[in-house]
Protein backbone atom coordinates (compact mmCIF):
# COMPACT_ATOMS: atom_id res chain seq x y z
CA UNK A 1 2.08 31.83 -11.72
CA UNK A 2 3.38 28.11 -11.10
CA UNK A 3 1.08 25.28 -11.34
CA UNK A 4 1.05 21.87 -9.71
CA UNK A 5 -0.04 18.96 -11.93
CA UNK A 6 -2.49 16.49 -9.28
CA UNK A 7 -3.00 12.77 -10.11
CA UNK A 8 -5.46 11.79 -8.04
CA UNK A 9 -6.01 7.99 -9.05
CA UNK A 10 -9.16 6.38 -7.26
CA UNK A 11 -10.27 3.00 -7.64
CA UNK A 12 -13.13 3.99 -9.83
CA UNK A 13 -11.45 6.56 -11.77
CA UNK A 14 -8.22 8.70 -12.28
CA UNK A 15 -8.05 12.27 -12.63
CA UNK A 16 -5.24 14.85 -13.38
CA UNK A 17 -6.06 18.27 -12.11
CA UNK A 18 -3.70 21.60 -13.15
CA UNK A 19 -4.00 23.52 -10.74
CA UNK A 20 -3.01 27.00 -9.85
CA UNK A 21 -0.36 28.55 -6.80
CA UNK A 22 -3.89 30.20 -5.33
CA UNK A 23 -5.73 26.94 -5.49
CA UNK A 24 -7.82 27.93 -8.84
CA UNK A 25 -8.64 24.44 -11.00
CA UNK A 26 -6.75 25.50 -14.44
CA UNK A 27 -7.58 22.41 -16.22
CA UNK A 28 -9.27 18.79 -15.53
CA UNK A 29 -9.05 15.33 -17.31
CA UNK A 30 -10.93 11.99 -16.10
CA UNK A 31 -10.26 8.41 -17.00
CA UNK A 32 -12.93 5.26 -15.79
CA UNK A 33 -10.29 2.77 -14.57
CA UNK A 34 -10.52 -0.99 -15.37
CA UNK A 35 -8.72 -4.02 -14.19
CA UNK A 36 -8.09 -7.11 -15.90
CA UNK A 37 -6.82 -10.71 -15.58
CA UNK A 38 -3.32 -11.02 -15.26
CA UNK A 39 -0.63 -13.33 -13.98
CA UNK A 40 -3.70 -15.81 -12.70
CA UNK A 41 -5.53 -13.10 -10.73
CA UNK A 42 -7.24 -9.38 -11.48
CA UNK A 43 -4.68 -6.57 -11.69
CA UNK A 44 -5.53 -3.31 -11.61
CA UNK A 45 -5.06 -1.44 -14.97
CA UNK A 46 -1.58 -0.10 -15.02
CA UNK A 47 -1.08 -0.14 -19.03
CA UNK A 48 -3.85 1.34 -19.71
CA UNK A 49 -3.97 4.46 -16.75
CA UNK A 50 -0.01 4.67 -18.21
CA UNK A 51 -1.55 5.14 -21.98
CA UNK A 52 -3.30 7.82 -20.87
CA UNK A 53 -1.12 9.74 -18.54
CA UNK A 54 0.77 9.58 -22.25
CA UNK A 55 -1.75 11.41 -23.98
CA UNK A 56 -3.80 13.16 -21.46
CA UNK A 57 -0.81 15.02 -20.11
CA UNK A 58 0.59 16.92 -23.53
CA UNK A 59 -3.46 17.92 -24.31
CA UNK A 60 -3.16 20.38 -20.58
CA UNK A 61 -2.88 24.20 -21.36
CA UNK A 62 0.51 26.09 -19.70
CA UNK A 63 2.26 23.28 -19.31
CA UNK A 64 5.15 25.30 -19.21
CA UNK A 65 4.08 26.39 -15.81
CA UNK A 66 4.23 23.51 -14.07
CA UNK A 67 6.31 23.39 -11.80
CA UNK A 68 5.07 20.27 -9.08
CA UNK A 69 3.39 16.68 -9.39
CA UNK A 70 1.98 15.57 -6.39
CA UNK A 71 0.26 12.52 -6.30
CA UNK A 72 -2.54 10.40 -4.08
CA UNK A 73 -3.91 7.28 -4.73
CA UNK A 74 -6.15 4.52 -2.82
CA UNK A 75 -4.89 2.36 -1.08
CA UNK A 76 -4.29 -1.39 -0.88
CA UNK A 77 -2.31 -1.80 -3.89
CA UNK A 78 1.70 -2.06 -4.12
CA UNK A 79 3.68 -2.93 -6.53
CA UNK A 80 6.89 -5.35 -6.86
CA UNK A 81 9.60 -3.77 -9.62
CA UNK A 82 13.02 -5.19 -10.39
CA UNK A 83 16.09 -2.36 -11.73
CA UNK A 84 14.05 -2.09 -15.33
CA UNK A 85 10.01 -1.56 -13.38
CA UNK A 86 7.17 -3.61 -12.73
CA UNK A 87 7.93 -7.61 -11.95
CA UNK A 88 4.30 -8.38 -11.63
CA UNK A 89 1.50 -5.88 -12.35
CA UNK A 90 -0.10 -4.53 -8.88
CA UNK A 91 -2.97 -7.17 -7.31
CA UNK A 92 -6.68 -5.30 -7.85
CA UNK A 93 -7.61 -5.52 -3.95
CA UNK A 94 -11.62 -6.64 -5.04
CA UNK A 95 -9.47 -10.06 -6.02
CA UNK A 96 -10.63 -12.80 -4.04
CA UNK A 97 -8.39 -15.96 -5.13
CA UNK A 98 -6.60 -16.69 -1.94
CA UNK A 99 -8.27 -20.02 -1.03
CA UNK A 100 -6.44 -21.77 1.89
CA UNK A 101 -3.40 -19.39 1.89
CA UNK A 102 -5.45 -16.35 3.38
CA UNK A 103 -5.67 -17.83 7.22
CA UNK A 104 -2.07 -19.06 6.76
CA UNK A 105 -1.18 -15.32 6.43
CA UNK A 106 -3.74 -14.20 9.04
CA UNK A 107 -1.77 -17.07 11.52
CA UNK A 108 1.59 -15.36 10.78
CA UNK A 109 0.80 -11.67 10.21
CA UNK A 110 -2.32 -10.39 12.26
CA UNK A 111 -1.49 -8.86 15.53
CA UNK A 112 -3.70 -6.13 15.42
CA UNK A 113 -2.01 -4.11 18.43
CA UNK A 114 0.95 -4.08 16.34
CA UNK A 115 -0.36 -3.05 13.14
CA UNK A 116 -3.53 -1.77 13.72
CA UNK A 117 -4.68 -3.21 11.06
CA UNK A 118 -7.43 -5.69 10.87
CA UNK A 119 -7.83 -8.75 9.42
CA UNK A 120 -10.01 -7.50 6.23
CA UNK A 121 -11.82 -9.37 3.18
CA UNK A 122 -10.67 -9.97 -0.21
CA UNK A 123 -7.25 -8.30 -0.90
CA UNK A 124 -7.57 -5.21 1.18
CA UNK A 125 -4.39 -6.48 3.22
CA UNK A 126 -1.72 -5.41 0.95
CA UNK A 127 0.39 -7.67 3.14
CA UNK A 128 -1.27 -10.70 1.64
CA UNK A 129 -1.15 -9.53 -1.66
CA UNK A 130 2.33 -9.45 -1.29
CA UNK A 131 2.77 -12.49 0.73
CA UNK A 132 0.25 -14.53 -1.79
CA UNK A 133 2.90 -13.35 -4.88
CA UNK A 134 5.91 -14.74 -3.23
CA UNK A 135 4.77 -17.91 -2.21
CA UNK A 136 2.63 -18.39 -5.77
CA UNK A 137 5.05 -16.78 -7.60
CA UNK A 138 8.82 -18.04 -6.76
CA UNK A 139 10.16 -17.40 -9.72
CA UNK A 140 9.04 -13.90 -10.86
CA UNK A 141 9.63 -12.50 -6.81
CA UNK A 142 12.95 -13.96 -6.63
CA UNK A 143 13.72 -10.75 -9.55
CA UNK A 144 11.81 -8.44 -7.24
CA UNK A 145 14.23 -5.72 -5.95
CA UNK A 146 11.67 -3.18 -5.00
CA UNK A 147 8.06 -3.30 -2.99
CA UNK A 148 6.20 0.45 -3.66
CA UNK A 149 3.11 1.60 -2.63
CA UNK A 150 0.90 2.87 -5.34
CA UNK A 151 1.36 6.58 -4.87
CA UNK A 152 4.86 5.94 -4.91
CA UNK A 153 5.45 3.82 -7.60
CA UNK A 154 3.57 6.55 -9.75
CA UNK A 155 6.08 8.86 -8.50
CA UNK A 156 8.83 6.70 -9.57
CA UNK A 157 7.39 6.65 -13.17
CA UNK A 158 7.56 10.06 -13.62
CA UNK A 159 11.06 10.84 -12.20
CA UNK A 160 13.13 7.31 -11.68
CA UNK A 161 13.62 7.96 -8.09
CA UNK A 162 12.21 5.41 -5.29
CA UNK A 163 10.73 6.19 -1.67
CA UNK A 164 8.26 4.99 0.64
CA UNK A 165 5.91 7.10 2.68
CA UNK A 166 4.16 6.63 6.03
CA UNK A 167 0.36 7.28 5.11
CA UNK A 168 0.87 4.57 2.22
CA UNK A 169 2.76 1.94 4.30
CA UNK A 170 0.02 2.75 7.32
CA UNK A 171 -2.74 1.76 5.80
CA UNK A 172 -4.41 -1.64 6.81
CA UNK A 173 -1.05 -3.23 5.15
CA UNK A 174 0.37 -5.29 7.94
CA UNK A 175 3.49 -3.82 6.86
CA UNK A 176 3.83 -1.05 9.21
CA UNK A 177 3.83 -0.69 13.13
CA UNK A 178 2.28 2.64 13.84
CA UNK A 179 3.09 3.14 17.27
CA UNK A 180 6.96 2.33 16.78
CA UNK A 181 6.95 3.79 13.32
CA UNK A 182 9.04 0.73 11.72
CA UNK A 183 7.98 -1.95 9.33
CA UNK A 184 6.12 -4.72 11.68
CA UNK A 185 7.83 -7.49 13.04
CA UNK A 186 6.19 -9.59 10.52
CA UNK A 187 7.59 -7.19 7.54
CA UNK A 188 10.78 -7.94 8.92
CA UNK A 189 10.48 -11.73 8.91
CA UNK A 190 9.50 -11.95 5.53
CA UNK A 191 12.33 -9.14 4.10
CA UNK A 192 10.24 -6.99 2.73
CA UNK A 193 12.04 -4.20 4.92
CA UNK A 194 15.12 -4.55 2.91
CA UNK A 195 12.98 -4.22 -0.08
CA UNK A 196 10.95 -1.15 0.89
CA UNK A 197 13.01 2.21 -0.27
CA UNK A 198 13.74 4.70 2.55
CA UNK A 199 10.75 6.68 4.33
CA UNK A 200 9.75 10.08 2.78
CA UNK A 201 7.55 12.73 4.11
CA UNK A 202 4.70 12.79 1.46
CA UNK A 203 5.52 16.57 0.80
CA UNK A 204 9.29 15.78 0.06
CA UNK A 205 10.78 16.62 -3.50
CA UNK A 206 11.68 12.70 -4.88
CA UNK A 207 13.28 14.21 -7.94
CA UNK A 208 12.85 16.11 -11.62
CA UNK A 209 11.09 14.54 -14.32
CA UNK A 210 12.62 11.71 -16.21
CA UNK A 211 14.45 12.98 -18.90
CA UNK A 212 12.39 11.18 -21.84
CA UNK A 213 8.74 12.33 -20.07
CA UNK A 214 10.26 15.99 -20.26
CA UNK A 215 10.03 15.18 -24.19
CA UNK A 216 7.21 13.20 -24.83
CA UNK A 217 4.97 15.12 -22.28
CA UNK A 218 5.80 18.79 -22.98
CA UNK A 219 7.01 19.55 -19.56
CA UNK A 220 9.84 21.22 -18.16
CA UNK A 221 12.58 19.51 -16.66
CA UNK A 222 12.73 21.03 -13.76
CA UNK A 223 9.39 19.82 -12.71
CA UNK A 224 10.13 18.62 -9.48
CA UNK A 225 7.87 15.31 -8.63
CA UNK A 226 6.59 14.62 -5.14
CA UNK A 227 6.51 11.43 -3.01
CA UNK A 228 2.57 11.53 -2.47
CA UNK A 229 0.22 10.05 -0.30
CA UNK A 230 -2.43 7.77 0.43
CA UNK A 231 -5.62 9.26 -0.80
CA UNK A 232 -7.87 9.35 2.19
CA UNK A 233 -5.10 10.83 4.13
CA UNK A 234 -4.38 13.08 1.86
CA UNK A 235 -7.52 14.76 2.47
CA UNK A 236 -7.30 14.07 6.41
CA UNK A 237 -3.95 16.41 5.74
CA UNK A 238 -5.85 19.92 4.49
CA UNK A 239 -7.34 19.80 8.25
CA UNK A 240 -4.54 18.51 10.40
CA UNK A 241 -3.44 22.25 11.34
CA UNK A 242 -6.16 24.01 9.92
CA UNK A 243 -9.10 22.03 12.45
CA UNK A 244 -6.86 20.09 14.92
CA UNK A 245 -9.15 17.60 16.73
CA UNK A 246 -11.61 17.26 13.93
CA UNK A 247 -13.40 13.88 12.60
CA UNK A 248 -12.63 13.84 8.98
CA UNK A 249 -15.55 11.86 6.78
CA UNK A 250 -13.69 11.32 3.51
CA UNK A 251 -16.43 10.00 1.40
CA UNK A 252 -15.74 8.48 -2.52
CA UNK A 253 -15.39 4.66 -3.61
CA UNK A 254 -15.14 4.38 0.38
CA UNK A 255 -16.23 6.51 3.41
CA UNK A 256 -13.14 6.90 5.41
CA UNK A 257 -13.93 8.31 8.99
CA UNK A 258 -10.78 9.54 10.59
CA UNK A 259 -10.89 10.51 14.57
CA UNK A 260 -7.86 12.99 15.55
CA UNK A 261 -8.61 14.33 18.59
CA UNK A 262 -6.02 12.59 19.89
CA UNK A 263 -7.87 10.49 22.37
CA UNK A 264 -7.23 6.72 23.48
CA UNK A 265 -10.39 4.54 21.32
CA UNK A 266 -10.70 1.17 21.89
CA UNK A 267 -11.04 0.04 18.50
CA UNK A 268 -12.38 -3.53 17.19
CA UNK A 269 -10.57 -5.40 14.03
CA UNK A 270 -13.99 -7.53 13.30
CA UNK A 271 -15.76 -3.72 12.88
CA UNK A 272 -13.25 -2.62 9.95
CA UNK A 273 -11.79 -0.29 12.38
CA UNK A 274 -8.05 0.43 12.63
CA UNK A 275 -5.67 2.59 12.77
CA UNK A 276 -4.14 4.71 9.65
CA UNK A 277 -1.31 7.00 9.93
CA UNK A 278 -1.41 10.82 8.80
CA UNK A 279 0.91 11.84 6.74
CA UNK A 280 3.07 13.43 9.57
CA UNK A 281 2.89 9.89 11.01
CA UNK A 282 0.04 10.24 13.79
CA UNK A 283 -1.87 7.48 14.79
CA UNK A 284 -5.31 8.02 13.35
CA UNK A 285 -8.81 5.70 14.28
CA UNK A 286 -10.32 5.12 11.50
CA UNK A 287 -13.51 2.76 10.75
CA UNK A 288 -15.03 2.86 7.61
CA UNK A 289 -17.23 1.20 5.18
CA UNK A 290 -17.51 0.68 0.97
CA UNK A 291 -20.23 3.76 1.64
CA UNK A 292 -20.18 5.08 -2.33
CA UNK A 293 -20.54 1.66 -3.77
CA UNK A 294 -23.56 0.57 -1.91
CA UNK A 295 -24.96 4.04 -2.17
CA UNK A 296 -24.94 3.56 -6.22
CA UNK A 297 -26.51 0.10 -5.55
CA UNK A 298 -29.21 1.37 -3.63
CA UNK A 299 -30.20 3.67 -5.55
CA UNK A 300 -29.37 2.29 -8.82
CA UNK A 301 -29.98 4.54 -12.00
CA UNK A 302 -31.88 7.24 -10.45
CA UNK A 303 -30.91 10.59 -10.89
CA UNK A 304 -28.37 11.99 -7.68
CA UNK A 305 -30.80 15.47 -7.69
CA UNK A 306 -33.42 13.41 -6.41
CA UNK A 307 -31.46 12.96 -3.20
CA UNK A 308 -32.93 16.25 -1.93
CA UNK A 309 -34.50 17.26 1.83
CA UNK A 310 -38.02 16.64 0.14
CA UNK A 311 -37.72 13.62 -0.55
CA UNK A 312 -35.66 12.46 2.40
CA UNK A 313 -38.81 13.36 4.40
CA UNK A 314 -40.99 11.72 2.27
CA UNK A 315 -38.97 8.43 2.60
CA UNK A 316 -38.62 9.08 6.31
CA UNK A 317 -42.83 9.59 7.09
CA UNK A 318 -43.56 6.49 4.18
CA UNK A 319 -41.41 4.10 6.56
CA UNK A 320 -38.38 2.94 3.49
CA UNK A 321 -35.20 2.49 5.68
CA UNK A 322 -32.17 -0.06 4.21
CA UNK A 323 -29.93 -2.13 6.94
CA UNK A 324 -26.24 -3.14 6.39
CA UNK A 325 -24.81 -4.29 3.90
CA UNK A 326 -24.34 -4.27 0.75
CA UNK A 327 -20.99 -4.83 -0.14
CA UNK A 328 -18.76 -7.59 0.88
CA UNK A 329 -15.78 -5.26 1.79
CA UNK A 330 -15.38 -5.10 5.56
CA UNK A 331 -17.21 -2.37 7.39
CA UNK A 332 -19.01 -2.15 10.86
CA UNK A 333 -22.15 -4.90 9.74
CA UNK A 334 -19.77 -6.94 7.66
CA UNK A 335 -21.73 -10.12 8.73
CA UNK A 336 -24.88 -8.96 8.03
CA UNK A 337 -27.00 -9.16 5.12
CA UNK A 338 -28.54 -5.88 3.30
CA UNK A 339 -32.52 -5.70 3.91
CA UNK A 340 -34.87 -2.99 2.81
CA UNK A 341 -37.44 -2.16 4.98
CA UNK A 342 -41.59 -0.66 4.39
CA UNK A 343 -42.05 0.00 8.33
CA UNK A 344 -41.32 -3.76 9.84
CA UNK A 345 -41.92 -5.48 6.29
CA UNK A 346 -38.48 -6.88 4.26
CA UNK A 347 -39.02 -5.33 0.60
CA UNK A 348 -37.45 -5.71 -2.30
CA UNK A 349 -34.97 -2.80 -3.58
CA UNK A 350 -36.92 -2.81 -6.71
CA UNK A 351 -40.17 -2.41 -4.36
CA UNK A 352 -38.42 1.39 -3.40
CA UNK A 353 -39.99 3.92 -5.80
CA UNK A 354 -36.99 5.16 -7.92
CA UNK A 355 -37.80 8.71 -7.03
CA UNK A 356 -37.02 7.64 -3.03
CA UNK A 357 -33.55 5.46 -3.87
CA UNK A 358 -31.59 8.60 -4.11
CA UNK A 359 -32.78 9.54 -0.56
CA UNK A 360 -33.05 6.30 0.75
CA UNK A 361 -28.99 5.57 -0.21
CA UNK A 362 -28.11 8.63 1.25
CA UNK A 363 -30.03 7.92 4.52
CA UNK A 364 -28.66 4.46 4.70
CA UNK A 365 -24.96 6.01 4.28
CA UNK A 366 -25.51 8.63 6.79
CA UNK A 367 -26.52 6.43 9.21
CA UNK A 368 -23.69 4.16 9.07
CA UNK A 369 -21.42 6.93 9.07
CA UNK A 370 -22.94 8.25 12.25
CA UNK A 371 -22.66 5.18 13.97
CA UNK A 372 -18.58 4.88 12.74
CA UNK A 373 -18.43 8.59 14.27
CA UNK A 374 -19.88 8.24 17.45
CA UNK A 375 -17.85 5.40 18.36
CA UNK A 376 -14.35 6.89 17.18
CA UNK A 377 -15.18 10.13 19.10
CA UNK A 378 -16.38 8.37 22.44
CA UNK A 379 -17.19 11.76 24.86
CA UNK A 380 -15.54 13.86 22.37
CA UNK A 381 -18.11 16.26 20.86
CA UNK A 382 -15.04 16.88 18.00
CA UNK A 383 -16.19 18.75 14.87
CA UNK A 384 -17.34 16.98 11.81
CA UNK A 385 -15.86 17.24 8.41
CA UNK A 386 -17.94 15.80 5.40
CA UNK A 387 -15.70 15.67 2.53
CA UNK A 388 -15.68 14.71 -1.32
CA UNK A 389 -18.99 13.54 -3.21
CA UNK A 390 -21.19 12.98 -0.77
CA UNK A 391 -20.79 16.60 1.28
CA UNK A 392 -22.64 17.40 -1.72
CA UNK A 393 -25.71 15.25 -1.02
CA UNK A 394 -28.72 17.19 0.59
CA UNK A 395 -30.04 14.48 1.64
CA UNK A 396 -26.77 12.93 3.45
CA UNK A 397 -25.67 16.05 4.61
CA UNK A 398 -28.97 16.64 6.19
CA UNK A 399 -29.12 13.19 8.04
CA UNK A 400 -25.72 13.44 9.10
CA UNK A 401 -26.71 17.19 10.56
CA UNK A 402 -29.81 15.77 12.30
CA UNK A 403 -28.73 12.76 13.73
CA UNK A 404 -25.92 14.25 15.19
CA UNK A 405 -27.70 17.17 16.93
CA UNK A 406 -24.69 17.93 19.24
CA UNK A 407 -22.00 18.14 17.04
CA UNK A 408 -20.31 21.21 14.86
CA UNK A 409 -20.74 19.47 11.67
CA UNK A 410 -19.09 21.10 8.65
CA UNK A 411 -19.47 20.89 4.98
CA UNK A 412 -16.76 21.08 2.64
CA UNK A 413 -17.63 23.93 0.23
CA UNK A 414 -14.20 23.53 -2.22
CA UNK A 415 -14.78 22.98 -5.62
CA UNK A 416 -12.21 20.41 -5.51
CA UNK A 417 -12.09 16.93 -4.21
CA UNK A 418 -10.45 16.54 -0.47
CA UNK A 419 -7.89 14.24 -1.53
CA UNK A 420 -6.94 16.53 -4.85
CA UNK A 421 -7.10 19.34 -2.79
CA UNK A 422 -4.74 17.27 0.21
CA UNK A 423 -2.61 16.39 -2.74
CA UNK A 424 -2.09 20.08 -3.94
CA UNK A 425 -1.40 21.37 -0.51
CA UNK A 426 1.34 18.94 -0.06
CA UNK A 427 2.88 20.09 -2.88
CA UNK A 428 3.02 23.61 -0.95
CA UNK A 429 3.17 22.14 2.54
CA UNK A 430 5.87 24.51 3.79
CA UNK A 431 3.10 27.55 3.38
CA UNK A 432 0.11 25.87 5.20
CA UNK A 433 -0.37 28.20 7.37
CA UNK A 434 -2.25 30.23 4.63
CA UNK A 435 -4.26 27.21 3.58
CA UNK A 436 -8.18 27.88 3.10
CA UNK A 437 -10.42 25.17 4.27
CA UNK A 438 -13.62 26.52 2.55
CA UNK A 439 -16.12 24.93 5.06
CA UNK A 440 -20.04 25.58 5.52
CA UNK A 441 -21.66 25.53 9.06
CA UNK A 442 -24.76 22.86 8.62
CA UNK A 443 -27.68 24.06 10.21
CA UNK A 444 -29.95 21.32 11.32
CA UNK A 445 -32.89 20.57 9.21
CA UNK A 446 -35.99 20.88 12.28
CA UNK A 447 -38.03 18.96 9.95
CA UNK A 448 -35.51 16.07 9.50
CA UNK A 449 -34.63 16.22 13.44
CA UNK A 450 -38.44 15.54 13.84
CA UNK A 451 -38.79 12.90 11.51
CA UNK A 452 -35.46 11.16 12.36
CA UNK A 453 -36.90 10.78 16.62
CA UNK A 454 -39.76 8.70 15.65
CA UNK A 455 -38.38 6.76 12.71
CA UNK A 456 -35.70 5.50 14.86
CA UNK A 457 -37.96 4.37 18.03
CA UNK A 458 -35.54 0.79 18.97
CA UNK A 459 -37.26 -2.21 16.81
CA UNK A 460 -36.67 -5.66 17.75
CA UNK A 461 -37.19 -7.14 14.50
CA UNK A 462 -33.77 -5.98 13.27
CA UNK A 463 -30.36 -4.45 14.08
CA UNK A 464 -30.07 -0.90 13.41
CA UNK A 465 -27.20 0.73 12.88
CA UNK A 466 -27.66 3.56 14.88
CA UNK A 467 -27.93 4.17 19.01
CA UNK A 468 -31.71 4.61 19.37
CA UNK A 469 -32.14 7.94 20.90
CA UNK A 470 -32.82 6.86 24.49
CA UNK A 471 -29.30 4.86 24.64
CA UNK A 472 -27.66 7.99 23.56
CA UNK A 473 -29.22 10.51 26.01
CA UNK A 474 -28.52 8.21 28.63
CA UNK A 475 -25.03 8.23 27.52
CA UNK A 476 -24.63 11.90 27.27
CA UNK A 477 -25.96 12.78 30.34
């Protein structure tokens, strides 16, 4: 039985995956990734995830077996190689040195119904990133033969062969012009076309292992190394033909929520929404919002099994409710401050019992996520798809069930993370039709539903992030 090898690098953490031709985990290994200063500005930690690719990959059992490597990674990060590899090491997109130059990109580069991608905070543009290096770094760029995205640079590590891919490209760069499916006009002005390999589907062989891996890794050489993908579209793949029409909710470092039902949205740039592009090169709305980070802020140490229907409820009929945000990273509220609520009352977070944060993070998440979904699907009741860590959250999956009463909403039930799991079915793309999606029906919580209606009677005193319940009946009707 062939295996595929999965590196599925996040921004929090990296993780290879062996996994079987029926979709059976063989074998797992996790590292915490770290960036560092570099260059005169925070890279993300390319030595160090390389180290231990080096001597994570020969500890895997059967690795005679494998025969695929199909790789995902976030997004926002590219990286500028000359003949011999990296020029520069890749920009850490949480790097916020751009003083003066950022509008001076933003003047040149951000026509949103081009790109469809907004004008975001700190280096989530890869455009600028790239545009910051050449005009900081004259010397260095004028080496730079090569711009990859990060999936694909991967991919050229392990076999020496360069492509670019759609999903990767498509994702808030201001490289790419979804609706013509070309670089943008402003990619063109500035070369980078020229230095961007030639498009590859993400399920495309790019070519066998590099000869000296084959040794030092234990592999064979006829493991054949895929382009990849973007990571949240990599899980938006699993369900393109499996639930066509449904609104993904790929949830991690970020909650991605990705509308394909195909219908015209009217999307706005200052709300973090935009447009992404599936790895078969739809256009995809998208809004989403740094969901897993604030949820580990709001709830700080507190153990995740407290994030249970109990004590939902119990933070529901006490009156604790959190308002946006809490990272400054773009999303819906990006100009608003985080507050934590007692009924009308501003509280501290450290005022929240720590047996309530749990529920109260998951709450706050699922409420924001309701309001990106509601807004992406318009009059579209589409199904719902929670994926990755926090499908797995009673208390968020709950919320998300209750407050949207009139949707299908689905819980992924796989073992395995969406975007591993995207990544693995790429690798057998040509056989989807026998894909599994392993989804769970979620059955309302009555209790929840009943708690939810008066807890979210329209206050004055603040902005909620959700349409009280008499807006949205009128606008169902």
């Amino acid at each position: 039985m062939s295996l595929t090898l999965v590196l599925d690098i996040g921004k929090t953490h990296a993780k290879l995956l062996l996994i079987d031709s029926s979709g059976e985990v063989v074998a797992r290994q996790c590292h915490a990734n770290a960036s560092e200063q570099a260059n005169g500005y925070m890279a993300l930690g390319v030595a160090a995830l390389t180290q231990w690719l080096l001597t994570s990959i020969p500890l895997l059992p059967r690795r005679a077996d494998i025969s695929d490597i199909s790789i995902t990674t976030h997004g926002a990060a590219f990286c500028v190689l000359n003949d011999d590899g990296l020029v520069l090491p890749p920009m850490d997109y949480e790097w916020d040195g751009y003083g003066e130059f950022r509008s001076q990109f933003q003047q040149r580069a951000s026509v949103f119904d081009e790109t469809g991608s907004p004008a975001l905070p700190l280096g989530l543009n890869a455009g600028l990133q790239l545009a910051w290096l050449k005009h900081v770094k004259p010397q260095d760029w004028s080496s730079v033969r090569h711009v990859l995205p990060y999936a694909q640079y991967w991919a050229w590590w392990f076999c020496a062969h360069m492509a670019s891919e759609v999903s990767s490209l498509g994702c808030h760069t201001h490289l790419w012009s979804p609706h013509e499916h070309s670089h943008s006009s402003w990619a063109w002005s500035e070369g980078l076309d020229v230095l961007t390999p030639a498009v590859q589907p993400a399920w495309s062989d790019l070519g066998q292992l590099r000869p000296e891996l084959v040794a030092c890794l234990g592999l064979p050489h006829h493991t054949q190394v895929k382009v990849g993908a973007h990571d949240s579209n990599a899980c938006l793949a699993r369900y393109l033909h499996t639930m066509p029409g449904a609104t993904v909710v790929s949830t991690g470092t970020w909650v991605v929520i990705m509308a394909t039902h195909g219908q015209p949205v009217a999307l706005d740039p200052h709300r973090d929404e935009l447009l992404n592009v599936s790895v078969e090169g739809q256009c995809i709305p998208t809004g989403r919002f740094m969901g897993g980070r604030e949820y580990a802020l709001l709830s700080g140490d507190a153990d995740v099994v407290l994030a249970d229907i109990g004590h939902l409820l119990q933070v529901l009929k006490e009156g604790w409710r959190a308002t946006p945000s809490f990272c400054d990273a773009g999303g819906p509220f990006a100009m608003q401050t985080g507050k934590v609520w007692r009924d009308e009352q501003v509280v501290a977070l450290n005022d929240v019992p720590s047996t309530l944060r749990p529920a109260l993070a998951a709450l706050y998440a699922a409420e924001t996520t309701v309001h990106i979904i509601r807004h992406l699907s318009g009059d579209q009741l589409t199904p719902v798809i929670l994926e990755g860590p926090l499908s797995y959250n009673e208390a968020y999956v709950a919320a998300v069930a209750a407050l949207l009463e009139r949707y299908a909403v689905w819980r992924s039930t796989d073992e395995l993370e969406g975007t591993a799991r995207g990544a693995w079915m790429l690798a057998q793309w040509t056989q989807r039709q026998s894909f599994q999606t392993g989804l769970s029906l979620v059955q309302p919580n009555a209790s929840v539903q009943h708690c939810l209606a008066a807890y979210h009677e329209p206050n004055a005193a603040f902005t909620h992030p959700r349409i009280p319940p008499a807006a949205r009946t009128r606008q169902s009707a």
